[in-house]
N, C-alpha and C. Protein backbone atom coordinates (compact mmCIF):
# COMPACT_ATOMS: atom_id res chain seq x y z
N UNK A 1 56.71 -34.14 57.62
CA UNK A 1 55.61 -34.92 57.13
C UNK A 1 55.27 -35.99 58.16
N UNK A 2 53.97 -36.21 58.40
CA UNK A 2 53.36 -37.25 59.32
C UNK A 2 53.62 -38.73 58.79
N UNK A 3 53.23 -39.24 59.36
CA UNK A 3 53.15 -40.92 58.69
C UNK A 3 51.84 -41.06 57.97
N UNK A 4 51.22 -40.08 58.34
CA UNK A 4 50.02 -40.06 57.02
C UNK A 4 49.94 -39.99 56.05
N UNK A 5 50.56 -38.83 55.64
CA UNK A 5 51.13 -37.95 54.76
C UNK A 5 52.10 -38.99 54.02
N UNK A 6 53.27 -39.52 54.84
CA UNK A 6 54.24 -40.22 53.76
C UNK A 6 53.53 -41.32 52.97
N UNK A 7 52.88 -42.09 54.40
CA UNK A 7 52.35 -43.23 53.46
C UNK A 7 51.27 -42.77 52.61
N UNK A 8 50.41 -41.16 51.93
CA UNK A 8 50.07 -41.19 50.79
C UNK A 8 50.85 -40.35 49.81
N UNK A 9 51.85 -40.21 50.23
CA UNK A 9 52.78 -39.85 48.64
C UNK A 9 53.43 -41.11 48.59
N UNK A 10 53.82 -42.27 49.19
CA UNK A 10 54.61 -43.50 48.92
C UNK A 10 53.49 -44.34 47.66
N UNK A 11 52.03 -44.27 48.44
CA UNK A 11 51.12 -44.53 47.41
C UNK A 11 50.97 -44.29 46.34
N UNK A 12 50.57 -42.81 46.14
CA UNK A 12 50.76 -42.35 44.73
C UNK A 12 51.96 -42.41 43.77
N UNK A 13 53.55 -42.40 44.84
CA UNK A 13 54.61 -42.92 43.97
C UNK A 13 54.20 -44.43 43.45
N UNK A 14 53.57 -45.06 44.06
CA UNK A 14 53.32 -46.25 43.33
C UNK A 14 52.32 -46.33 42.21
N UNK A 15 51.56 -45.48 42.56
CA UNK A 15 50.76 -45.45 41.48
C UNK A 15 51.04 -44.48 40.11
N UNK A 16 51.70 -44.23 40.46
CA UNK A 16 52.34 -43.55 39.54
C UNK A 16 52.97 -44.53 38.63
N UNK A 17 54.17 -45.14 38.94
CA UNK A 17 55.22 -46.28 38.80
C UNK A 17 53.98 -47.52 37.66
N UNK A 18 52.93 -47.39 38.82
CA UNK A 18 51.84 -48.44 37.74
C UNK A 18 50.94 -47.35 36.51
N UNK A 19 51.13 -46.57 36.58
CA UNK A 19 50.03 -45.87 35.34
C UNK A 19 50.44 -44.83 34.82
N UNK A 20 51.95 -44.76 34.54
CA UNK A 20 52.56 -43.47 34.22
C UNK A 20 52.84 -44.16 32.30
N UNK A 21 52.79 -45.29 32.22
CA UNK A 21 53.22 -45.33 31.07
C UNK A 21 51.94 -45.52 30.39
N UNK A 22 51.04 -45.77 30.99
CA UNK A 22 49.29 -46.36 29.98
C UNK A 22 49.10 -44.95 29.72
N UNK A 23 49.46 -43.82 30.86
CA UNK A 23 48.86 -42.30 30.61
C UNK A 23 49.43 -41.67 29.80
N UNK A 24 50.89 -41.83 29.53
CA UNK A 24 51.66 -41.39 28.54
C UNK A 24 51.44 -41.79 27.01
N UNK A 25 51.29 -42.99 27.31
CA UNK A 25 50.89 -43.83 25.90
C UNK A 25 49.49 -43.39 25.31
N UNK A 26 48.37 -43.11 26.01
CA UNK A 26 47.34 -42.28 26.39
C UNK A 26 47.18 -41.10 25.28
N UNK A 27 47.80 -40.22 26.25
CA UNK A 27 48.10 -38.87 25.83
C UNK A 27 48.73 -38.72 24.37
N UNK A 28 49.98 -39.62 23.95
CA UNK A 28 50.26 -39.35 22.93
C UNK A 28 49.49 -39.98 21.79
N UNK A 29 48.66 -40.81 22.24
CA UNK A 29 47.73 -41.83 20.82
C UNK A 29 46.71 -40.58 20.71
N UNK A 30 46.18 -39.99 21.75
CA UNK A 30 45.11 -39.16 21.44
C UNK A 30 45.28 -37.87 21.41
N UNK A 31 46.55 -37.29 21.30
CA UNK A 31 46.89 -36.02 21.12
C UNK A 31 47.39 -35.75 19.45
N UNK A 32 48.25 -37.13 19.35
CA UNK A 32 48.77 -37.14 17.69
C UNK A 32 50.10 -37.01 18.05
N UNK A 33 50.64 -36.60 18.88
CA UNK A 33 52.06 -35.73 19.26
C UNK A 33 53.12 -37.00 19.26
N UNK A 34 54.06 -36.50 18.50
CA UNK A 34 55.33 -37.61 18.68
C UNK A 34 56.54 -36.64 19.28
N UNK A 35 56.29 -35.63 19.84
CA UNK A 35 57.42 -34.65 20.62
C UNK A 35 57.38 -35.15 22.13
N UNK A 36 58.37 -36.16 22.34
CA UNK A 36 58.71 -36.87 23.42
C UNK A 36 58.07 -35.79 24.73
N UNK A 37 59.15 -34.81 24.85
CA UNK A 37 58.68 -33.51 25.77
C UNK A 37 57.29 -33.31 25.87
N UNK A 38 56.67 -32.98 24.82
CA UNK A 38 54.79 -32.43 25.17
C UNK A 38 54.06 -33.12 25.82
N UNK A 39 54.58 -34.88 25.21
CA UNK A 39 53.87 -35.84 25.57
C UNK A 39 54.20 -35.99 26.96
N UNK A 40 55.06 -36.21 27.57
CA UNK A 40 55.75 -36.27 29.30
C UNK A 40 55.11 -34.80 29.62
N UNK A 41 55.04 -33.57 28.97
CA UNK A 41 54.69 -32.61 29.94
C UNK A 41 52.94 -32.56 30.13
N UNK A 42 52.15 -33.30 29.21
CA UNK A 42 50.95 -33.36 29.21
C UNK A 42 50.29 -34.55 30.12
N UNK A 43 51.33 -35.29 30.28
CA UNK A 43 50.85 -36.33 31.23
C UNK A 43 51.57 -36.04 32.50
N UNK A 44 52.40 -35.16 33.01
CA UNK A 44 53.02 -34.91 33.81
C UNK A 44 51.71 -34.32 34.70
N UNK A 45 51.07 -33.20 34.16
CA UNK A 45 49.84 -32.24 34.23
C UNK A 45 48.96 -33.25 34.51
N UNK A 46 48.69 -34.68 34.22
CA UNK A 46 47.17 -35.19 34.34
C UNK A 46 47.82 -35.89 35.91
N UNK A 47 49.03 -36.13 36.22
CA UNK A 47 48.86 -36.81 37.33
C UNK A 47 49.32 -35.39 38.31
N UNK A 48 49.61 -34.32 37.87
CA UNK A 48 49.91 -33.27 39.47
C UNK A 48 47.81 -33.46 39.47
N UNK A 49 47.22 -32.89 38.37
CA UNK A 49 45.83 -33.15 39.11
C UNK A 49 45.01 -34.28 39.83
N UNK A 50 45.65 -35.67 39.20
CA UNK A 50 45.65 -36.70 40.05
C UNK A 50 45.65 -36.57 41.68
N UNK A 51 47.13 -36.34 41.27
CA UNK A 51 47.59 -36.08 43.13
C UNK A 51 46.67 -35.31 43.93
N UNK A 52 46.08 -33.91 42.87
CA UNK A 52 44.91 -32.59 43.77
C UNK A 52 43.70 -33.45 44.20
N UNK A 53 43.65 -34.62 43.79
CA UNK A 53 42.25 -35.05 43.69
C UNK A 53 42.66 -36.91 44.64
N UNK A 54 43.67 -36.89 44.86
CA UNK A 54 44.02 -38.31 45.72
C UNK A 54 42.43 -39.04 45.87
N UNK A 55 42.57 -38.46 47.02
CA UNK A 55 41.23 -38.86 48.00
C UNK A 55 40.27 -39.42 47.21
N UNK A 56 39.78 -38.89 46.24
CA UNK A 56 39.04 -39.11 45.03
C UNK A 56 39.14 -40.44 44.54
N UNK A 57 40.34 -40.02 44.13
CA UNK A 57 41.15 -41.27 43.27
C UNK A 57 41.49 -42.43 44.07
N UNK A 58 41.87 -42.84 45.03
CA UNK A 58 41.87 -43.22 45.60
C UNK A 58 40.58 -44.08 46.51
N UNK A 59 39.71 -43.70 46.31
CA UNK A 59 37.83 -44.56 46.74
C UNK A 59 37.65 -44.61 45.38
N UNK A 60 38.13 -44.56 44.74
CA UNK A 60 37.42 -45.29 42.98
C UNK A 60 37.40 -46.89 43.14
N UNK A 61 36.87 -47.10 42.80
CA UNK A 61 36.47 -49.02 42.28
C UNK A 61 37.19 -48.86 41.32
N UNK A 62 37.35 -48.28 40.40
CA UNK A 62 38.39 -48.02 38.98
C UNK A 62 39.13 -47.10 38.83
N UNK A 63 40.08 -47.32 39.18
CA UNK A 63 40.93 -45.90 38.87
C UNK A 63 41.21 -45.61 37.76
N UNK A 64 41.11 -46.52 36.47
CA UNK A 64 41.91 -46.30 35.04
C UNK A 64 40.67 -45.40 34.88
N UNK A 65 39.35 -45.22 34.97
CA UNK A 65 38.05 -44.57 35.07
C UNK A 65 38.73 -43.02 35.02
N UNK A 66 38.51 -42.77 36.42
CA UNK A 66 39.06 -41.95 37.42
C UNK A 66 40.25 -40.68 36.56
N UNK A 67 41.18 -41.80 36.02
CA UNK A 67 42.43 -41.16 35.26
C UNK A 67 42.01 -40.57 34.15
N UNK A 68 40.94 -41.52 33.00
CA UNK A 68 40.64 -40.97 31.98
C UNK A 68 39.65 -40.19 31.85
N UNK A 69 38.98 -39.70 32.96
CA UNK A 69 37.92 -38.75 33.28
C UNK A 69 39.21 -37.10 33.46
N UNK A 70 40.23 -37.11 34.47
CA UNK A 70 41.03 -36.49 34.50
C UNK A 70 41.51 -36.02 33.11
N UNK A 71 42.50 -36.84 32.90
CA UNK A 71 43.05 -36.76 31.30
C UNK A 71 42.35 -35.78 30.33
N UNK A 72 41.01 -36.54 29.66
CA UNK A 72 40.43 -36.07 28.63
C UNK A 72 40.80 -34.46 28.68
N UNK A 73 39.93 -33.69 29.62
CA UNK A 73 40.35 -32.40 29.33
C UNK A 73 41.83 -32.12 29.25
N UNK A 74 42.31 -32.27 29.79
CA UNK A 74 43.91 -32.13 29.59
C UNK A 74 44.33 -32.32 27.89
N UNK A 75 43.65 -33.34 27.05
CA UNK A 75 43.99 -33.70 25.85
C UNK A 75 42.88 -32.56 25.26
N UNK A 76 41.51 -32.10 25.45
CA UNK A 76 41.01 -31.59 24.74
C UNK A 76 41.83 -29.64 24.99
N UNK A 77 42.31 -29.46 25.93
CA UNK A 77 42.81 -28.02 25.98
C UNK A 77 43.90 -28.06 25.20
N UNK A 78 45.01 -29.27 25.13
CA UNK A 78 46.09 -29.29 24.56
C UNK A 78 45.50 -28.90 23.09
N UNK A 79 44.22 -29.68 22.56
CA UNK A 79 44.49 -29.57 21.16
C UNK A 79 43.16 -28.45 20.64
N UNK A 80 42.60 -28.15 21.94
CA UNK A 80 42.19 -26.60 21.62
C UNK A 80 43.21 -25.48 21.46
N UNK A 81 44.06 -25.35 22.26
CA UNK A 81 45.21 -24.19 22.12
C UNK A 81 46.31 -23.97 21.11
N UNK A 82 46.07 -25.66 20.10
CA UNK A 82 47.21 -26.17 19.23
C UNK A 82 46.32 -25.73 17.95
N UNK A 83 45.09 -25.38 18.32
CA UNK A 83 44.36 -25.32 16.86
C UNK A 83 44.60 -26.87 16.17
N UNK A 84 44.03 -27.45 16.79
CA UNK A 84 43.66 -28.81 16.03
C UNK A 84 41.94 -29.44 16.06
N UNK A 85 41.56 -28.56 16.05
CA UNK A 85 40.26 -28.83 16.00
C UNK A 85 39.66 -30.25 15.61
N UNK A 86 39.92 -30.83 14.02
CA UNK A 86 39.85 -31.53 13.14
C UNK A 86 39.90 -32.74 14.40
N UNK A 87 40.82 -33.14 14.78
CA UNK A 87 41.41 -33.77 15.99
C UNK A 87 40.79 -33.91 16.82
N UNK A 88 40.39 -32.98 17.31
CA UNK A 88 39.19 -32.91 18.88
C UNK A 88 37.97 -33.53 18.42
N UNK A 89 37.65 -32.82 17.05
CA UNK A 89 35.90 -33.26 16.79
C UNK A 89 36.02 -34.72 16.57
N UNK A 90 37.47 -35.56 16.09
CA UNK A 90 37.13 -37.17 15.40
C UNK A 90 37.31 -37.73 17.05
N UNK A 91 38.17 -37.02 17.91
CA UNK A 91 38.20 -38.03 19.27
C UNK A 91 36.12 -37.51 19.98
N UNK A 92 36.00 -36.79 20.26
CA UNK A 92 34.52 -36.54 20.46
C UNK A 92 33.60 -37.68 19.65
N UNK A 93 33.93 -38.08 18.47
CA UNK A 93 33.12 -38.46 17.26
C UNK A 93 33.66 -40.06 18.22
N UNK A 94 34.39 -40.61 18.53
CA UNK A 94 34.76 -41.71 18.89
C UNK A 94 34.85 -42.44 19.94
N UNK A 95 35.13 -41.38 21.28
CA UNK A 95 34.87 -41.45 22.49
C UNK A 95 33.58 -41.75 23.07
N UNK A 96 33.25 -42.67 24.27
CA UNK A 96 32.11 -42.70 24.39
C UNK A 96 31.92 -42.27 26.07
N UNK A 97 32.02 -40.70 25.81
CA UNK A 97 31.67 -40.32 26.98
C UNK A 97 31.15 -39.15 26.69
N UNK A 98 30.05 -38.61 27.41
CA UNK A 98 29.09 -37.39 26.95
C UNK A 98 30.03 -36.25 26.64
N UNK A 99 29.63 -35.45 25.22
CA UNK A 99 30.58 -34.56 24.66
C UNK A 99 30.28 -33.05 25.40
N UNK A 100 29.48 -32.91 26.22
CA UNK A 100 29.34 -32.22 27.46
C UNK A 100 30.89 -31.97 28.02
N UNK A 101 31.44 -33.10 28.38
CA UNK A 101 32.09 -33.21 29.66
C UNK A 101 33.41 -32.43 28.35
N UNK A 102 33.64 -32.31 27.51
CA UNK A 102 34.90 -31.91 26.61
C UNK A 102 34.23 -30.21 26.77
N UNK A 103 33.48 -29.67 27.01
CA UNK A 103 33.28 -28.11 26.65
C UNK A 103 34.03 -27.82 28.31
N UNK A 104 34.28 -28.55 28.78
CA UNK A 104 35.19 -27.58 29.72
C UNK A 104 36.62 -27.09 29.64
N UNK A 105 36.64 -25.89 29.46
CA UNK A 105 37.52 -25.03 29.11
C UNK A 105 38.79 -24.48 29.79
N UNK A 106 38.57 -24.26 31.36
CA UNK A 106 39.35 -23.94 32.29
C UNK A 106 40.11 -25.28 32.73
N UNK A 107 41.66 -24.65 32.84
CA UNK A 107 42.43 -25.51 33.81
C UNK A 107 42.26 -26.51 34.86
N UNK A 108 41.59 -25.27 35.51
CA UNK A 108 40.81 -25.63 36.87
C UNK A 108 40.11 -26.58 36.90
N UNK A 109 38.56 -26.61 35.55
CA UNK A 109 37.84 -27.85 35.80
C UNK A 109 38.77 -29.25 35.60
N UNK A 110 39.96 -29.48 34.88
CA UNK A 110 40.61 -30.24 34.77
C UNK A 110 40.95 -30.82 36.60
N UNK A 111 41.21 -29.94 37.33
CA UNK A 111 41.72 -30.59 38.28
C UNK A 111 40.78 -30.57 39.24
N UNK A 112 39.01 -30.28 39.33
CA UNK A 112 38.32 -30.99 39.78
C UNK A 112 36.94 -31.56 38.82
N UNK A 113 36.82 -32.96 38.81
CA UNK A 113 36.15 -33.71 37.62
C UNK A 113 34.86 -33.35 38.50
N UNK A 114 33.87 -33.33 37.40
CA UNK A 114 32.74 -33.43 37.52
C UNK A 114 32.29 -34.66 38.49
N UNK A 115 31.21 -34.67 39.45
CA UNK A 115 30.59 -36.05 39.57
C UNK A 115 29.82 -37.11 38.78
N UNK A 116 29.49 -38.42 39.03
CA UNK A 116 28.93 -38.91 37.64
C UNK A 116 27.84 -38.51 37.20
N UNK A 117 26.89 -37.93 38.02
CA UNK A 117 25.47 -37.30 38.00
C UNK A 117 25.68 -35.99 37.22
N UNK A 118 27.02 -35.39 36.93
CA UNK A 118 26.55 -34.30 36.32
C UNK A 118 27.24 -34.53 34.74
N UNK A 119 27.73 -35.89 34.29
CA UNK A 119 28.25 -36.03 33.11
C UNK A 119 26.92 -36.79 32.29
């Protein structure tokens, strides 16, 4: 590894260290889940796409933004695949971010977010 390279995984270990518990805490308020495991493996998933998307994340003016743009799908597939529907439609019903951006379905769009122009 270069000195490039280290000093941006030393980064993201830090950022991690700073936003691993708001994302966890996150994930489990808006998933419902009190299974220690799901909750760590669902937020585990929002920061490996974090990391796919550094660069990104990283030129944000806001990163808590940034994270919960990430996240959401991550919480809406979890509780599409869990059959919790009921769940999805009251966070949609409450959230105030275009309910557009929740019909994405694939993994994939999870780990690259839309731009703001297309939410």
């Amino acid at each position: 590894m270069n000195d490039k390279q280290t000093d941006a995984v030393e980064t993201f270990e830090r950022f991690i260290d700073l936003y691993f518990a708001s994302v966890y805490s996150a994930v489990s308020r808006l998933t419902g889940l009190t299974d220690q495991q799901a909750v760590e493996a669902i937020t585990v998933e929002v920061f490996v796409n974090l990391w796919k998307n550094s660069d990104t994340l990283f030129s944000e003016v806001r990163p808590p933004a940034f994270i919960y743009k990430i996240m959401l799908p991550h919480i809406f597939n979890y509780l599409r695949e869990h059959e919790s529907e009921d769940r999805a439609q009251l966070l949609k019903g409450i959230l105030l971010i275009d309910p557009a951006h929740y019909e994405k379905t694939s993994s994939s769009s999870a780990a690259t977010p839309s731009s703001p122009a297309e939410d």
